[in-house]
Protein backbone atom coordinates (compact mmCIF):
# COMPACT_ATOMS: atom_id res chain seq x y z
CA UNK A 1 136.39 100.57 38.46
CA UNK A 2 134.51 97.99 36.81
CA UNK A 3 130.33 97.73 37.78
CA UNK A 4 131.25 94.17 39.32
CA UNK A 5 133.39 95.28 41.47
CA UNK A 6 131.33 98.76 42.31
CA UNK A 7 128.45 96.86 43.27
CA UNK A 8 130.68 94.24 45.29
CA UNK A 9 132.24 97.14 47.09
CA UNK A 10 129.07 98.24 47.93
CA UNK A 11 127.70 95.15 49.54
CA UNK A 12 130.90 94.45 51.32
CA UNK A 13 129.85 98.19 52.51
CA UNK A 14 126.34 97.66 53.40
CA UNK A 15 127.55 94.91 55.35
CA UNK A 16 129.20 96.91 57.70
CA UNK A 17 126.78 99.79 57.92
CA UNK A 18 124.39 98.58 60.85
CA UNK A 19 127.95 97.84 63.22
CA UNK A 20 128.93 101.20 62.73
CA UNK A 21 125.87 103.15 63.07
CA UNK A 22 125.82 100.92 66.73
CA UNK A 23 128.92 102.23 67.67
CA UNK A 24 128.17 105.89 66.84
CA UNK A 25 125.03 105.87 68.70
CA UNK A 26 124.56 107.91 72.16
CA UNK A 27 124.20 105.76 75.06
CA UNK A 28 121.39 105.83 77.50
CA UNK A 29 120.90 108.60 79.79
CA UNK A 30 122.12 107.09 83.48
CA UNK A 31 120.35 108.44 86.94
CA UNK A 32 122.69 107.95 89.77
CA UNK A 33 120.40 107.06 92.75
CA UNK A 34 121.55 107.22 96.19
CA UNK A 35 119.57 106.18 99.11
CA UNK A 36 120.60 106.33 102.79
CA UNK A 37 118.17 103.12 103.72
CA UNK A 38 118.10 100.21 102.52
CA UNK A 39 116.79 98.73 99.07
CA UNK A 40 113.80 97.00 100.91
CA UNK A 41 112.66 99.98 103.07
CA UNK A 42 112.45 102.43 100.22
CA UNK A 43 110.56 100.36 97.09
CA UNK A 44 107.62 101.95 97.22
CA UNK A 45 109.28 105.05 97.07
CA UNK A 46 111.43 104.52 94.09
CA UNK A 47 109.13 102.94 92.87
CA UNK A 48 106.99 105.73 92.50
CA UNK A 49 109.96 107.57 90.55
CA UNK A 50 109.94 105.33 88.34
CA UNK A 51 106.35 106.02 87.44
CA UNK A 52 107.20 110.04 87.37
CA UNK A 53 110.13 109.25 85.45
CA UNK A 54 107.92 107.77 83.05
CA UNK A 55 105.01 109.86 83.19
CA UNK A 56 108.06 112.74 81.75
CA UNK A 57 108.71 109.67 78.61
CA UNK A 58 111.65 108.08 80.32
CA UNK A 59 111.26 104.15 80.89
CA UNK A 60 114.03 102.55 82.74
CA UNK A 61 115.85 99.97 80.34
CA UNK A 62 114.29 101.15 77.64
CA UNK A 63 115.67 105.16 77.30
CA UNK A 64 117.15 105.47 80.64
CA UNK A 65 119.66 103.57 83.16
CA UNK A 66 119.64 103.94 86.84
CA UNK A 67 122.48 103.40 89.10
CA UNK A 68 121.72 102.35 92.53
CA UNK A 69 123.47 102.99 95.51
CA UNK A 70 122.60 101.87 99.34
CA UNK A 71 123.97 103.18 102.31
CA UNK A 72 121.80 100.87 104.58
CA UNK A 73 121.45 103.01 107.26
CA UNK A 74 124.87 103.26 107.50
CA UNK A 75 125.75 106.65 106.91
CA UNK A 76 129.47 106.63 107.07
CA UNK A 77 129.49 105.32 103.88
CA UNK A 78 127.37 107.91 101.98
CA UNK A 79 130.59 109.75 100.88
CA UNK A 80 132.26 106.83 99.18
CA UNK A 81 129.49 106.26 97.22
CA UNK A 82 128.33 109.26 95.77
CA UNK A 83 132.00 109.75 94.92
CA UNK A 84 131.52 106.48 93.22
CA UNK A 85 128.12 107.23 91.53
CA UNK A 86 129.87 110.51 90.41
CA UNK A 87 132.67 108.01 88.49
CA UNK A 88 129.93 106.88 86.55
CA UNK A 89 129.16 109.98 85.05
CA UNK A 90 125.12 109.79 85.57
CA UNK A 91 123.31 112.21 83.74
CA UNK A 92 121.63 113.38 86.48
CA UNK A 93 121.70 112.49 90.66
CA UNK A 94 118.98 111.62 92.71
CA UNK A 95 119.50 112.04 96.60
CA UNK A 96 117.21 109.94 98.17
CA UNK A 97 116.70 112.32 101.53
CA UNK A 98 119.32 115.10 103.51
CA UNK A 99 121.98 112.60 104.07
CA UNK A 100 122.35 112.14 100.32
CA UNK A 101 122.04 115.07 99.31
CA UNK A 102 124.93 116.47 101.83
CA UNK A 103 127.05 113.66 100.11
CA UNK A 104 126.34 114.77 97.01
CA UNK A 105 127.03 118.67 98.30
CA UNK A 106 130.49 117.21 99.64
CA UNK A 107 131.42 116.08 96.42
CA UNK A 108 131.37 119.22 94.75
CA UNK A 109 129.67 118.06 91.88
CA UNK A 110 128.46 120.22 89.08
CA UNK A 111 126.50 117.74 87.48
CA UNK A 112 122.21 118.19 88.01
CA UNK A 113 121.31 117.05 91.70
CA UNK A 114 117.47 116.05 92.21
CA UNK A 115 116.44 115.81 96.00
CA UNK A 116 113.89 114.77 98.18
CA UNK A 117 114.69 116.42 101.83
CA UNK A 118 112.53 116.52 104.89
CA UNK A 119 114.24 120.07 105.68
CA UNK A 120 113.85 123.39 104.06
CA UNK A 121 116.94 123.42 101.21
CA UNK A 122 117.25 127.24 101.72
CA UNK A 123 118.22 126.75 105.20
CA UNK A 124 120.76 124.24 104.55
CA UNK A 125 122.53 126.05 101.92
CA UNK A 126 121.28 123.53 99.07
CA UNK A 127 119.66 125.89 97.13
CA UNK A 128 119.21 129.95 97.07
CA UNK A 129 115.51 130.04 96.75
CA UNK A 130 112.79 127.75 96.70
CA UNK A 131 111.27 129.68 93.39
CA UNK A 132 114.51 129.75 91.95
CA UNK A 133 116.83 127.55 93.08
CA UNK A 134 119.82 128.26 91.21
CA UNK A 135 123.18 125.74 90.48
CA UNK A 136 122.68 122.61 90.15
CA UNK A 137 120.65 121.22 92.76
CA UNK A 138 116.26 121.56 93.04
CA UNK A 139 113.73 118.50 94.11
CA UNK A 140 110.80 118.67 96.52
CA UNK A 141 111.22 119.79 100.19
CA UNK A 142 108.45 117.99 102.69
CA UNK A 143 109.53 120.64 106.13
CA UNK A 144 108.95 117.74 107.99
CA UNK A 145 110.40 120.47 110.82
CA UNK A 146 106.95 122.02 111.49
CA UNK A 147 105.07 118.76 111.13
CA UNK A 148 107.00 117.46 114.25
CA UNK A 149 105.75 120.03 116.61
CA UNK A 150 102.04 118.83 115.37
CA UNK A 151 102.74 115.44 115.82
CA UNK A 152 103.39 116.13 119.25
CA UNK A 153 100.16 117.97 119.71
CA UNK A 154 98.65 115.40 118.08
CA UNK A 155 99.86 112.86 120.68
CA UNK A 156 99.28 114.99 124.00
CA UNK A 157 95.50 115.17 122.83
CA UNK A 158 95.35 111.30 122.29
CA UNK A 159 97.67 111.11 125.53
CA UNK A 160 97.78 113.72 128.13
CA UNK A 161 98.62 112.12 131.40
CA UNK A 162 101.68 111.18 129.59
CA UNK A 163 104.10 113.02 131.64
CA UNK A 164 107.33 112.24 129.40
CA UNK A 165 107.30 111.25 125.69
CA UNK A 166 110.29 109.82 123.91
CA UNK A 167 111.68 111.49 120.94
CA UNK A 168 113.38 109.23 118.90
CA UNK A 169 115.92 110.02 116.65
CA UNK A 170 118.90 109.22 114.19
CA UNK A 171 122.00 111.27 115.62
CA UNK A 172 123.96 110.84 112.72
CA UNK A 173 121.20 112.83 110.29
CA UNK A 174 122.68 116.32 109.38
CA UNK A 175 119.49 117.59 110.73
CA UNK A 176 119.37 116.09 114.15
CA UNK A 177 120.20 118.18 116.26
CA UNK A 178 117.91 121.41 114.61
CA UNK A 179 114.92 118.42 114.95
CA UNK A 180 115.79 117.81 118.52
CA UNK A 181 116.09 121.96 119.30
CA UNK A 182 112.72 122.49 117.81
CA UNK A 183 111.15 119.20 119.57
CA UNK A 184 112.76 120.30 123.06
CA UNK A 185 111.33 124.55 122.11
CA UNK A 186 107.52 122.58 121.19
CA UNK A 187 107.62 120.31 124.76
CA UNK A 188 108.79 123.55 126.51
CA UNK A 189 105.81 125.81 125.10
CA UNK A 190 102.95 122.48 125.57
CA UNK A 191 104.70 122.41 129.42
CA UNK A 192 105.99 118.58 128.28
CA UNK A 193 108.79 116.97 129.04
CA UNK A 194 110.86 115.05 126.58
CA UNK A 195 113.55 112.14 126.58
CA UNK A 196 116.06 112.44 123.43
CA UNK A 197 116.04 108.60 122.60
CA UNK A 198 119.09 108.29 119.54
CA UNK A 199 118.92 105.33 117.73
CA UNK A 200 121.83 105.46 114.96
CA UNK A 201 121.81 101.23 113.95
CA UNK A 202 119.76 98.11 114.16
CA UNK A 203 121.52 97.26 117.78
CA UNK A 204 120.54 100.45 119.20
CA UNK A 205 116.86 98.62 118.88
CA UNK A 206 117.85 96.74 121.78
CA UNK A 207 118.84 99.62 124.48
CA UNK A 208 115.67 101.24 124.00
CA UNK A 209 113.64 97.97 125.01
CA UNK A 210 115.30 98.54 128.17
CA UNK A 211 115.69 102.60 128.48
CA UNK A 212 112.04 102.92 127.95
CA UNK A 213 110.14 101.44 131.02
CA UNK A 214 113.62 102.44 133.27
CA UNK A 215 113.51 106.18 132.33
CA UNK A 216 109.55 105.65 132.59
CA UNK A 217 108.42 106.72 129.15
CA UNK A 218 104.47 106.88 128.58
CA UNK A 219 104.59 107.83 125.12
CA UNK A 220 106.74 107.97 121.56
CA UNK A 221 107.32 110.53 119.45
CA UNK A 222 109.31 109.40 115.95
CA UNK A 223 111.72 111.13 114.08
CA UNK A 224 111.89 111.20 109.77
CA UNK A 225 115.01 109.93 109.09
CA UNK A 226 115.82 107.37 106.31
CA UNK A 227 117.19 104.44 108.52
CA UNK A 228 114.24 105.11 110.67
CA UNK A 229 111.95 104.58 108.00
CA UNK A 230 113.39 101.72 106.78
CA UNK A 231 113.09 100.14 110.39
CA UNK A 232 109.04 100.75 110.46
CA UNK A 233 108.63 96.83 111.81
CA UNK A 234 111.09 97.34 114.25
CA UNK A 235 109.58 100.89 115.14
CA UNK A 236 106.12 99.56 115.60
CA UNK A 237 107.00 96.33 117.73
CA UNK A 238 108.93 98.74 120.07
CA UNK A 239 105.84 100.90 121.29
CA UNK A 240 103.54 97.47 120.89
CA UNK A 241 105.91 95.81 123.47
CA UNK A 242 105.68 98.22 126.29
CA UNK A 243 101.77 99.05 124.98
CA UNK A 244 102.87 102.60 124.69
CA UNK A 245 101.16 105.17 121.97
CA UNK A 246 103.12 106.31 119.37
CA UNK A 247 102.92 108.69 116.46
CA UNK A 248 104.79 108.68 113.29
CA UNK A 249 105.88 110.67 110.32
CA UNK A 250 105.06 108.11 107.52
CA UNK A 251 101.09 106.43 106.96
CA UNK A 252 103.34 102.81 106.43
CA UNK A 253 103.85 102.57 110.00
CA UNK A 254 100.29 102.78 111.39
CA UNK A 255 99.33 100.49 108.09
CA UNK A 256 101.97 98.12 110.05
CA UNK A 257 100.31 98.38 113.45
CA UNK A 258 101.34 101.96 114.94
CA UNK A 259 98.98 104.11 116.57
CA UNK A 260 99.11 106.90 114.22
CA UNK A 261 100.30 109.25 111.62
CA UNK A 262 100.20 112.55 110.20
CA UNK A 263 102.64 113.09 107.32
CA UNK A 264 102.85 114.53 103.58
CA UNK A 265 102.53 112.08 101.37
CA UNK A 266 105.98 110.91 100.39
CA UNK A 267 104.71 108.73 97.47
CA UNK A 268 103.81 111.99 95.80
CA UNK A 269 106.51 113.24 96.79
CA UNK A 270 109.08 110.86 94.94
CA UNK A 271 106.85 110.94 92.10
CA UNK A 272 107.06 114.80 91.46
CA UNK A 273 110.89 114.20 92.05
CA UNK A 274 110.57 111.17 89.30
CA UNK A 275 108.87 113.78 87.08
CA UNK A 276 111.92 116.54 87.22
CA UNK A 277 114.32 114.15 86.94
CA UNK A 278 112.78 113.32 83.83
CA UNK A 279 112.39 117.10 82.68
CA UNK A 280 116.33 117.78 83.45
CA UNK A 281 116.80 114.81 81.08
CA UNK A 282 115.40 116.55 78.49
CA UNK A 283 117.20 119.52 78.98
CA UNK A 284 115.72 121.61 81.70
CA UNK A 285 118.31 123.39 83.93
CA UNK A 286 117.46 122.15 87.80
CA UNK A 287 118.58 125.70 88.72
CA UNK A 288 115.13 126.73 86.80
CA UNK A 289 113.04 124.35 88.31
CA UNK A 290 111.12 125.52 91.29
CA UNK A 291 111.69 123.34 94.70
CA UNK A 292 107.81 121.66 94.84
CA UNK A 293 106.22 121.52 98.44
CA UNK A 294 103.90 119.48 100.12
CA UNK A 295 99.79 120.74 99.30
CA UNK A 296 98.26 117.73 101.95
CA UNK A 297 99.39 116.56 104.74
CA UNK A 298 97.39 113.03 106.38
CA UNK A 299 96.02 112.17 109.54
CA UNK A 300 96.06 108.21 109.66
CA UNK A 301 94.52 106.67 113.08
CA UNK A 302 94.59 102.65 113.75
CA UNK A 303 91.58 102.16 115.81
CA UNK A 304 92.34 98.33 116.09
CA UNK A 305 95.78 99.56 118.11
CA UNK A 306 94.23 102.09 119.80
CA UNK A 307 91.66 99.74 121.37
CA UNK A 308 94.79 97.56 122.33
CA UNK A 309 95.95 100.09 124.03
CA UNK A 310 92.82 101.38 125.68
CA UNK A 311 92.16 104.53 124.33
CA UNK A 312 89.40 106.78 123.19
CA UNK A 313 89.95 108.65 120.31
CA UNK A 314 88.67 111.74 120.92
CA UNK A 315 85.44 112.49 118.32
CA UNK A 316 86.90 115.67 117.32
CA UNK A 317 90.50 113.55 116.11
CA UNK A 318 88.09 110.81 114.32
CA UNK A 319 86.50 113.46 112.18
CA UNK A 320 90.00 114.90 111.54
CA UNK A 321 91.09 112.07 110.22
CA UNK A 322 92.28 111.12 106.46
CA UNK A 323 91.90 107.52 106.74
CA UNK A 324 90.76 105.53 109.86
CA UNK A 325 92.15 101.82 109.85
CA UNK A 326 89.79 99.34 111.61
């Protein structure tokens, strides 16, 4: 070969170089997210992933892509999309509460699972152990189970002339009816009666406005559920319109207007899951990563509601408190 045409072929080469080494290179690492809610109603949250994503060196649209996938409340549709997240082939899933994770469990998908659930993953058969969770699926569990039964401590003290408090609560979680057996157990030990109030879609909003003052409820208890807390306007102008107390299980709704709160603090919460997420990424095996719990739980009070609603907060509840909105 003459040098002409060696040094030719070896442009013509060079040329080509930077369109092949494209094409041979790996292509971001995908999180398939499903949520239950809606998009608007959990920001914050994922959000908050985000920054634990990064915190573990993984920036999305820069070294990582996430998937997103809505159910909207409407939890009939969970199935087809996880199966459809799954078709994507996502590095890793993130179950955005119970109802996701189920889907995600229905699928029979080997592929790394990270959840945030509101009940204890041992119990429901996600995981083995909470040390060492084994398979594929570990996250961070809030056992928003035993914070019910002190939320409804919490509002016979602020309310107890209330002779029956509403429980309300999204029949169509996989957890509903274990909630509603250990709500029922707590009234039954306190000697208070409860109303099971299900509210499963946005027009179920409007039964309640009239169940409430017929069944002659004097107080609100709220569930956890996804939908629910994506409804936290909704949630808030319900007890404000019959100028009922309530207590809730996220510090958003008495920053919106509700009485109170006492709940983990789920921003944490999504951050830590952010963080594994990040570590299964770079190889961890979920089955080796311990299922996180909550460390503090917060007692939010809204003094500017409660004097709308006439009430004295009890001295020994104001010095409980985390945060006092005035």
């Amino acid at each position: 070969m003459r040098r002409r045409d060696f040094i030719a072929l070896i442009g013509g080469g060079t040329a080509a170089w930077p369109l092949t080494t494209r094409a041979q290179q790996p292509a971001k690492p995908m999180v398939g997210l499903l949520e239950p809610g809606s998009s608007e109603g959990s920001a914050n949250w994922y959000a908050a992933a985000r920054q634990g994503l990064s915190e573990a060196g993984y920036v999305e649209g820069q070294n990582v892509a996430i998937e997103y996938r809505y159910a909207d409340g409407k939890y009939d549709r969970l199935p087809n999309l996880a199966a459809e997240l799954i078709q994507r082939q996502p590095t890793v899933l993130f179950a955005g509460g119970l109802p996701a994770a189920r889907a995600f469990t229905a699928a029979v998908t080997t592929r790394p699972v990270v959840f945030v659930s509101g009940t204890d993953p041992v119990r429901l058969g996600l995981v083995t152990s909470l040390n060492k969770p084994g398979g594929n699926f570990t996250g961070v569990t809030l056992f928003t189970t035993m914070l019910v039964i002190k939320r409804l401590e919490l509002l016979r003290e602020l309310v107890p002339a209330a002779v029956l408090i509403g429980y309300i609560v999204n029949p169509n979680n996989p957890r509903a009816k274990s909630d509603i057996g250990d709500v029922e157990a707590g009234g039954r030990a306190l000697g208070q009666q409860i109303i099971v109030l299900e509210v499963r879609s946005d027009s179920d909003f409007e039964g309640l406005v009239a169940t409430i003052p017929q069944r002659g409820v004097r107080a609100l208890l709220v569930g956890n559920d996804p939908f629910l807390n994506s409804r936290v306007q909704q949630l808030v102008a319900l007890a404000a319109r019959h100028a009922i107390p309530a207590i809730y299980g996220l510090r958003e709704y008495a920053v919106a207007g509700g009485l109170l709160s006492y709940a983990t603090r789920l921003i944490d919460s999504y951050r830590n899951a952010g963080v594994y997420i990040g570590r299964i990424l770079s190889g961890e095996k979920p089955g080796n990563l311990p299922i996180m719990q909550p460390t503090k739980f917060d007692l939010v009070l809204n003094l500017k509601t409660a004097k709308a609603l006439g009430l004295t907060i009890p001295d020994k509840l104001l010095a409980l408190a985390d945060e006092v909105i005035e």
